[in-house]
N, C-alpha and C. Protein backbone atom coordinates (compact mmCIF):
# COMPACT_ATOMS: atom_id res chain seq x y z
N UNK A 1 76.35 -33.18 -43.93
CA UNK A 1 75.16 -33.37 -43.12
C UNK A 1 74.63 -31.99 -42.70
N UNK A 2 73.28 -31.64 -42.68
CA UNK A 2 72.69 -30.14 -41.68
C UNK A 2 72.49 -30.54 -41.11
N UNK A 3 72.26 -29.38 -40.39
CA UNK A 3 71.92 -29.03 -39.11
C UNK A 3 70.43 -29.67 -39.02
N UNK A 4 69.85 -29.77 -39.39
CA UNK A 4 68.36 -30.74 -39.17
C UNK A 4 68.59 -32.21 -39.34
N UNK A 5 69.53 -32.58 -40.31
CA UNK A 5 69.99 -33.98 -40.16
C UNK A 5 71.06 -34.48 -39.02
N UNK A 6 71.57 -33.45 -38.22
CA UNK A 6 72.39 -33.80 -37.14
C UNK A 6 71.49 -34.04 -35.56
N UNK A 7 70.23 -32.88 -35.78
CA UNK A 7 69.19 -33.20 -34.75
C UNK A 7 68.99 -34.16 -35.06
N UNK A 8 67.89 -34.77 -36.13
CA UNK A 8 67.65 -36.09 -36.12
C UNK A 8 68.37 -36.91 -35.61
N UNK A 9 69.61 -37.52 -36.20
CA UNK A 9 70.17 -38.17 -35.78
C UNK A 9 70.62 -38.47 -34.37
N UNK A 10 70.80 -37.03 -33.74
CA UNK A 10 70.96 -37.19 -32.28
C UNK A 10 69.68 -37.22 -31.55
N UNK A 11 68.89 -37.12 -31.36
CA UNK A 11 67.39 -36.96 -31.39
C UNK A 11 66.76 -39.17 -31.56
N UNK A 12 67.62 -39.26 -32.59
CA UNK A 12 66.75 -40.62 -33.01
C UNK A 12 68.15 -42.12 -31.92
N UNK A 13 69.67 -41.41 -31.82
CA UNK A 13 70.22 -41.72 -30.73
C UNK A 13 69.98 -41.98 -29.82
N UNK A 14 68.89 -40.77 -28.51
CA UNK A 14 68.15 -40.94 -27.83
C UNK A 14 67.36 -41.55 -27.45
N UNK A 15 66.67 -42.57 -28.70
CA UNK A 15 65.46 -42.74 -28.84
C UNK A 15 64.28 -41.57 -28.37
N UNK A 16 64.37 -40.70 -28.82
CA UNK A 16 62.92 -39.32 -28.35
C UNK A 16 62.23 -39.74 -29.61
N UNK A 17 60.62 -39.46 -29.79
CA UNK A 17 60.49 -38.64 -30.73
C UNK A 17 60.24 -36.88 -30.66
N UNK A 18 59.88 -36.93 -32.10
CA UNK A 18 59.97 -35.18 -32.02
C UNK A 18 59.14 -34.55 -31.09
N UNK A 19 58.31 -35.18 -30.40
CA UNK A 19 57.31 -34.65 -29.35
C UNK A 19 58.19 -34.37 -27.79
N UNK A 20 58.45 -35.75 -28.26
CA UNK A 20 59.21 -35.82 -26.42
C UNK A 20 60.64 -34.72 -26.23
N UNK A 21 61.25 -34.54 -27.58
CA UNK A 21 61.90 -34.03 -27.87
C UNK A 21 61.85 -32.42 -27.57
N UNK A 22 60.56 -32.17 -28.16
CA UNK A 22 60.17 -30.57 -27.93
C UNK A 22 59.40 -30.35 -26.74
N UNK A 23 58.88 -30.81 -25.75
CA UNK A 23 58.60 -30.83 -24.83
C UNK A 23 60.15 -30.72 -23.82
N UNK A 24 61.15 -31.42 -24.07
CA UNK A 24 62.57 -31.48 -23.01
C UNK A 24 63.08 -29.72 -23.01
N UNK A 25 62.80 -29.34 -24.67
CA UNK A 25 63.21 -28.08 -24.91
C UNK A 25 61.93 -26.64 -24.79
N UNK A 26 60.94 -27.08 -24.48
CA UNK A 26 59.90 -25.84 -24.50
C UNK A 26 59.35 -25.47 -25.76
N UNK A 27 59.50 -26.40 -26.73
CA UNK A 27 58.92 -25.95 -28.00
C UNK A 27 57.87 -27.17 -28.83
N UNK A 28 57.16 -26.81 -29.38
CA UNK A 28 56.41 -27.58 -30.23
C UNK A 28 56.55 -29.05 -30.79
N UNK A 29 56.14 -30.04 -31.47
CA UNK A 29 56.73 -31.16 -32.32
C UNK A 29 56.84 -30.46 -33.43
N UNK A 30 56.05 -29.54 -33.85
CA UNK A 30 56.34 -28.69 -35.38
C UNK A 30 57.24 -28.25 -35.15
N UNK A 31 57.61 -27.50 -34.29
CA UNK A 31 59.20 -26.81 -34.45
C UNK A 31 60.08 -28.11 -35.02
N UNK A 32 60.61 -29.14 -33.78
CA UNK A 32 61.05 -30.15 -34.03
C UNK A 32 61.25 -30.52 -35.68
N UNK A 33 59.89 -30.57 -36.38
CA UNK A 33 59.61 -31.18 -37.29
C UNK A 33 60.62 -29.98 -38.36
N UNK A 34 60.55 -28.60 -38.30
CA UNK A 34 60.67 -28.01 -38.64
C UNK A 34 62.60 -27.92 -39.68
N UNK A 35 63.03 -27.93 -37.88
CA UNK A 35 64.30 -28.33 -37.67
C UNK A 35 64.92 -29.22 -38.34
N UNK A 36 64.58 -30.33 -38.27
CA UNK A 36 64.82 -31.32 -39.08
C UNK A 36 64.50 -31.45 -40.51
N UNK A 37 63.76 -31.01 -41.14
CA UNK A 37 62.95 -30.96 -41.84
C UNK A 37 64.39 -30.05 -42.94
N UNK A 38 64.64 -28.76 -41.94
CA UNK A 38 65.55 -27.98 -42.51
C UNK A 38 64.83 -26.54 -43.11
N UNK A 39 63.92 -26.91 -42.88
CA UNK A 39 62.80 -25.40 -43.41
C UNK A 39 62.95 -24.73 -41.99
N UNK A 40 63.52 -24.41 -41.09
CA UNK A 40 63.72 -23.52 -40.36
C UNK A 40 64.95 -23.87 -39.31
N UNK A 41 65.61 -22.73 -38.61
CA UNK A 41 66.66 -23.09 -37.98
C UNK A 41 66.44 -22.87 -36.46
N UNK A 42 66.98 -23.39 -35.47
CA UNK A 42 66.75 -22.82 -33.87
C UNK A 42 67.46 -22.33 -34.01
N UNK A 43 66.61 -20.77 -32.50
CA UNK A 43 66.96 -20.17 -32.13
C UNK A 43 68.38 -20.55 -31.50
N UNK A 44 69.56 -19.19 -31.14
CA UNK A 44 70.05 -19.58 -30.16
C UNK A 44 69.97 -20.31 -29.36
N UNK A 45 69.08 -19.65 -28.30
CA UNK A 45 68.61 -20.33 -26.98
C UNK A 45 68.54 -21.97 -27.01
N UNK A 46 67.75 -22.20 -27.77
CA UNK A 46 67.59 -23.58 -28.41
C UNK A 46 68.89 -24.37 -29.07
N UNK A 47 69.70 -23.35 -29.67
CA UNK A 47 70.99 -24.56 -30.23
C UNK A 47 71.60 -25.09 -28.91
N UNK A 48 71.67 -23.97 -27.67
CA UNK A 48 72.37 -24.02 -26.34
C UNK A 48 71.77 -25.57 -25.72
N UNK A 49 70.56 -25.21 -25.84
CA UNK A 49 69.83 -26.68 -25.19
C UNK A 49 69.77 -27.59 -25.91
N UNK A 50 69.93 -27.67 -27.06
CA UNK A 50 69.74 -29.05 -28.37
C UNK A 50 71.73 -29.54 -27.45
N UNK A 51 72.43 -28.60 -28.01
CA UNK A 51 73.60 -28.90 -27.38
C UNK A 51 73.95 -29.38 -26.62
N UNK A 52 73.16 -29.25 -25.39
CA UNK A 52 73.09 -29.99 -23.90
C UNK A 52 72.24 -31.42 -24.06
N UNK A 53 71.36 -31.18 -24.36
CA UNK A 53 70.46 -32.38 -24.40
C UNK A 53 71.47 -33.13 -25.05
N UNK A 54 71.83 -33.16 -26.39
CA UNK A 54 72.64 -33.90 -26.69
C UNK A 54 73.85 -34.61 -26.59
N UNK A 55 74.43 -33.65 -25.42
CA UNK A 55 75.98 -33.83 -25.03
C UNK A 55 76.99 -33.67 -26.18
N UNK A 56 76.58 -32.62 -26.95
CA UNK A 56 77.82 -32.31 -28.07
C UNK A 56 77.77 -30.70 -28.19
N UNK A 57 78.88 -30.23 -29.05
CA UNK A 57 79.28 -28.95 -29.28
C UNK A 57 78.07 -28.00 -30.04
N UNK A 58 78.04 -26.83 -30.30
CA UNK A 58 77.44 -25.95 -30.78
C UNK A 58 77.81 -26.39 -32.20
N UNK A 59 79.30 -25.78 -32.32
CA UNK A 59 79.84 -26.21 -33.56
C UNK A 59 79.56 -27.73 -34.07
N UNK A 60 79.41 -28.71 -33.84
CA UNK A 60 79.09 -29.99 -34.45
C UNK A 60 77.37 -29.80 -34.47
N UNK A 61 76.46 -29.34 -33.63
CA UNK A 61 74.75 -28.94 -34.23
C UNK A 61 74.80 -28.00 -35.87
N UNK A 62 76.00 -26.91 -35.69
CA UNK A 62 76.56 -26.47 -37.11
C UNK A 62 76.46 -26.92 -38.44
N UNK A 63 77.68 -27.91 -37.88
CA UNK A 63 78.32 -28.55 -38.86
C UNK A 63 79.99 -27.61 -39.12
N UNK A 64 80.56 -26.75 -37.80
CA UNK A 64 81.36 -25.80 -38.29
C UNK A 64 82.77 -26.56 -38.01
N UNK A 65 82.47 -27.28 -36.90
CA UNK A 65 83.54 -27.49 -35.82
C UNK A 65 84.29 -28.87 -36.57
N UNK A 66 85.47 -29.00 -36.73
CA UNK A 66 85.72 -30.31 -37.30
C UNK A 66 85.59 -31.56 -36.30
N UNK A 67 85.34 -32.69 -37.46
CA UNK A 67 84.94 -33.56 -36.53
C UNK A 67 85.92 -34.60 -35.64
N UNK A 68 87.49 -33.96 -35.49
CA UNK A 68 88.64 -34.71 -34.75
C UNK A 68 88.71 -33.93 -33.46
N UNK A 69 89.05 -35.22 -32.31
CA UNK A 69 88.61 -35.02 -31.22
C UNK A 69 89.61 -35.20 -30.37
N UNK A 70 90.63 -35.18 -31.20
CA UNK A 70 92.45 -35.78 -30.80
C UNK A 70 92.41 -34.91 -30.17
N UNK A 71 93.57 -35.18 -28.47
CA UNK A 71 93.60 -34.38 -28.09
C UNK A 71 95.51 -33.75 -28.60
N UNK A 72 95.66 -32.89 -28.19
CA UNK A 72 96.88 -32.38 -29.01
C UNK A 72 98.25 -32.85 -28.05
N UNK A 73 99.27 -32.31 -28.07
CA UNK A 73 99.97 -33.42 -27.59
C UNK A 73 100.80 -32.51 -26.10
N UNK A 74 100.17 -31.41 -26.10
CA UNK A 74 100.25 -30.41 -24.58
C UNK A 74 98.75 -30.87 -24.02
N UNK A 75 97.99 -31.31 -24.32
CA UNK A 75 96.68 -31.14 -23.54
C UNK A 75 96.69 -32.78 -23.19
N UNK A 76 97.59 -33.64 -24.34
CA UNK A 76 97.82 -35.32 -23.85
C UNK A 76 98.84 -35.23 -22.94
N UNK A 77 99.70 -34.48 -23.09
CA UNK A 77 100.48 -34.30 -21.65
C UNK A 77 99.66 -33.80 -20.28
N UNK A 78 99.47 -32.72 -20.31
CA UNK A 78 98.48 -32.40 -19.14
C UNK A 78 97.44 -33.56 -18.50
N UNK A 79 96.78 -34.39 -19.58
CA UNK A 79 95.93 -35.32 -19.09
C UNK A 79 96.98 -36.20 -18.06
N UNK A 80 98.31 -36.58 -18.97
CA UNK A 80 98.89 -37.57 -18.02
C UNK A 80 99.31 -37.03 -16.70
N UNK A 81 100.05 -35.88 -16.95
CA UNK A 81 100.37 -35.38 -15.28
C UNK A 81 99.15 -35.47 -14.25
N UNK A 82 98.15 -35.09 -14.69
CA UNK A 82 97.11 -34.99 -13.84
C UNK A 82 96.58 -36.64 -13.32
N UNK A 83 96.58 -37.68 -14.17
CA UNK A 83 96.79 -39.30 -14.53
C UNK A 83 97.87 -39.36 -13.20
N UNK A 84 98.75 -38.99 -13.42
CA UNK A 84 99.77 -39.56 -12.92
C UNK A 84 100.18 -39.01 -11.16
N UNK A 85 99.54 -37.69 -11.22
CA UNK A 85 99.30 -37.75 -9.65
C UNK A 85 97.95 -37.71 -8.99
N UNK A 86 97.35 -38.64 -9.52
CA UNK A 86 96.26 -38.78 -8.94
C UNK A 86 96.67 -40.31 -8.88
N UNK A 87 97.43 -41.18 -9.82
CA UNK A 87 97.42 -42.59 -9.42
C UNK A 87 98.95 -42.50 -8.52
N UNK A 88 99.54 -41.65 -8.39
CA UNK A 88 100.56 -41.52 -7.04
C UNK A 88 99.97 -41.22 -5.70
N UNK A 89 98.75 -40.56 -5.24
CA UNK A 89 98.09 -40.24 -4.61
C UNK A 89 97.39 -41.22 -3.93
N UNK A 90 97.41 -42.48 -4.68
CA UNK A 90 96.55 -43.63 -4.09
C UNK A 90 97.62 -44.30 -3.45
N UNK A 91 96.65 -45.19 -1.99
CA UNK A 91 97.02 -46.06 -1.78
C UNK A 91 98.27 -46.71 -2.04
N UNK A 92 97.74 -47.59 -3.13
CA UNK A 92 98.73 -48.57 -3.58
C UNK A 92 99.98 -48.17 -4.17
N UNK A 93 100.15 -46.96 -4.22
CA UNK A 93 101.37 -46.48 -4.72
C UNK A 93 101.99 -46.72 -6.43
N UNK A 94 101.50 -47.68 -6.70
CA UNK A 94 102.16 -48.09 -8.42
C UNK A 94 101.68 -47.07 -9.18
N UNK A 95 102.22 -47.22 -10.28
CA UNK A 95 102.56 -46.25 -11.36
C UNK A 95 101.93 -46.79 -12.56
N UNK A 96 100.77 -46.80 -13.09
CA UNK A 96 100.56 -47.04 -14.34
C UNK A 96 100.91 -46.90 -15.67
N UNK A 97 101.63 -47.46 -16.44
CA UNK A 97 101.59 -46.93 -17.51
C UNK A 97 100.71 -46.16 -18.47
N UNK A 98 101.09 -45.18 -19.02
CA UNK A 98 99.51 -45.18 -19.73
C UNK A 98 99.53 -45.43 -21.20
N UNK A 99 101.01 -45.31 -21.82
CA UNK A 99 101.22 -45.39 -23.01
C UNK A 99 101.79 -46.93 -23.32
N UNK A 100 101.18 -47.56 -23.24
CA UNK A 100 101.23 -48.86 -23.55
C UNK A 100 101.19 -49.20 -24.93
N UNK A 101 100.31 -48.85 -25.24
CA UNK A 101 100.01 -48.91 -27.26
C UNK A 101 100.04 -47.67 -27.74
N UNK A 102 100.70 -46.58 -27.30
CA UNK A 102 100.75 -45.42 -28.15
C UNK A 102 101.66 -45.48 -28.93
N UNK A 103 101.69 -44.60 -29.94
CA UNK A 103 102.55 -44.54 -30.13
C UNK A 103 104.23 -43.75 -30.05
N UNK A 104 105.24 -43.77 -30.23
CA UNK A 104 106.46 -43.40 -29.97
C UNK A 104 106.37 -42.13 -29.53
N UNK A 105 106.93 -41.18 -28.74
CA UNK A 105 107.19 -40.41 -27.66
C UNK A 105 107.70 -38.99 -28.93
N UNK A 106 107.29 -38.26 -29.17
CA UNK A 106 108.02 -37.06 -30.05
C UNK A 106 108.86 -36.61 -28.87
N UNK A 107 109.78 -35.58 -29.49
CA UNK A 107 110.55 -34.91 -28.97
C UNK A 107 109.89 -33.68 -28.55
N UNK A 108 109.69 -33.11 -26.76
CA UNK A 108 108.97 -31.70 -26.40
C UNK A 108 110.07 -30.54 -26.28
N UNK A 109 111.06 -30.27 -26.83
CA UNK A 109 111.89 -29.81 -26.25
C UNK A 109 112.08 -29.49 -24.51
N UNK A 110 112.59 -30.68 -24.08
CA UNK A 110 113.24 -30.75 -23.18
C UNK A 110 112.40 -30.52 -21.78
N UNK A 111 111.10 -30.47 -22.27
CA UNK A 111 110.01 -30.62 -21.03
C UNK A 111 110.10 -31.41 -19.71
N UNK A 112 110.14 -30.75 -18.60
CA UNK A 112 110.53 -31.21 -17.34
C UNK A 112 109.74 -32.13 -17.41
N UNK A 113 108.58 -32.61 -17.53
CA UNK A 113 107.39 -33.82 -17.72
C UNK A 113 107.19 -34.36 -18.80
N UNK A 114 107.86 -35.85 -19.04
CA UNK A 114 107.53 -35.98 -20.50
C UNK A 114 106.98 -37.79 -20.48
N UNK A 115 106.02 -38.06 -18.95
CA UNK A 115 105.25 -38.78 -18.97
C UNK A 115 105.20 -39.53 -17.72
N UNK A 116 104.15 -40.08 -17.81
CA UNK A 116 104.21 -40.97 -16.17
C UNK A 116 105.37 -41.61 -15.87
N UNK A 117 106.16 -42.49 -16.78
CA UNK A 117 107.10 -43.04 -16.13
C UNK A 117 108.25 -42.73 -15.85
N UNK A 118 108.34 -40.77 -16.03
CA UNK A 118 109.10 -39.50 -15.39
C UNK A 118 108.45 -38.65 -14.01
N UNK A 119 107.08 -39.15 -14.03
CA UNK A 119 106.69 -38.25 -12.74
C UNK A 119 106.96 -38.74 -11.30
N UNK A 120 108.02 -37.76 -10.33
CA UNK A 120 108.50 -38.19 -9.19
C UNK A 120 107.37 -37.87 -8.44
N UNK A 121 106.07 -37.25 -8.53
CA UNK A 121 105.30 -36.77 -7.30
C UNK A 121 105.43 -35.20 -7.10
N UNK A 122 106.08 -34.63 -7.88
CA UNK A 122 106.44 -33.19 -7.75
C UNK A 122 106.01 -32.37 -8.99
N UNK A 123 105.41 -31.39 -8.74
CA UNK A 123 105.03 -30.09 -10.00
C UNK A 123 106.27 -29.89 -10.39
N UNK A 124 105.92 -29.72 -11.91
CA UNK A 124 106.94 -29.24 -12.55
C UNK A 124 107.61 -27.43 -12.75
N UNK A 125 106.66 -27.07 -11.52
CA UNK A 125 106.37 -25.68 -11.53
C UNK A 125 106.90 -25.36 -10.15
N UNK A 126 107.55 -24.06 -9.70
CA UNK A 126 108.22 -23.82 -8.68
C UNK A 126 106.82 -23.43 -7.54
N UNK A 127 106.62 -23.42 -6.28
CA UNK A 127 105.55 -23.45 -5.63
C UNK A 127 105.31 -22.40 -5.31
N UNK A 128 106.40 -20.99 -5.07
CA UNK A 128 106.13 -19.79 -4.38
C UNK A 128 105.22 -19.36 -5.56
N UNK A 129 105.86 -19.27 -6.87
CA UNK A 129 105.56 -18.30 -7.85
C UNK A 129 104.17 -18.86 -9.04
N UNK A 130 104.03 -20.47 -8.60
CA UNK A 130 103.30 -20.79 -9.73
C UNK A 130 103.87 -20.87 -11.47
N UNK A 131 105.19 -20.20 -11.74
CA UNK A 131 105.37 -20.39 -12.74
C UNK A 131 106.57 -21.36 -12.96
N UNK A 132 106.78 -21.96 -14.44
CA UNK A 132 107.21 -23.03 -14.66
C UNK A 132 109.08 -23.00 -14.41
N UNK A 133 109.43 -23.77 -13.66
CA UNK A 133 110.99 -23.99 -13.73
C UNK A 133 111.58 -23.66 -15.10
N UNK A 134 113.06 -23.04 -15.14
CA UNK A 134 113.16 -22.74 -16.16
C UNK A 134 114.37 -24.13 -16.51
């Protein structure tokens, strides 16, 4: 797909047309037209705001950035700790599972946190120093 067929598409998502479109951004419907069209490319400035308007990456207006959105399995950890004391923090006190349909648990070597239904309410990190228990 280009980069003029990825505007479109996000562009025709919206429902805009190319008018309303270039008006959100400060530029023409010819530009617009342009863009899409593929006979010319935006500026910077403009990929920044196509980007925003759209709610997607620079790299995906590209075409550079791949298109998996997995998160990796330190940043799926992090989500849960953060998951997991924020639903300790409530009220009601229970513990959600979150991995209900995931699948099976890899091995982290030996990670003090290795999911909600290990988190006591406590960082896994010592408090004076900020850095991680050894």
């Amino acid at each position: 797909m280009t980069v003029g067929q990825r505007i479109a598409q996000k562009r025709k998502e919206l429902g805009l047309s190319q008018e309303a479109l270039g008006e959100r951004l400060g530029v023409s419907r010819q530009a617009i037209y342009k863009w899409e069209s593929d006979a010319a490319l935006p500026e910077i400035e403009k990929l920044v705001n196509l980007s925003r308007e759209f709610s997607v990456s620079i790299d995906w207006l590209l075409g550079e950035g791949g298109e998996s959105r997995e998160l990796t399995p330190d940043q799926l950890r992090m989500v849960e700790e953060i998951v997991g004391r924020y639903l300790a923090a409530q009220p009601s006190g229970k513990a959600v599972p979150l991995r209900e349909a995931a699948e099976p648990e890899e091995d982290y070597g030996g990670d003090p946190y290795d999911g909600p239904e290990d988190y006591d309410g406590e960082a896994p990190w010592d408090e004076d120093d900020g850095e991680p228990e050894e």
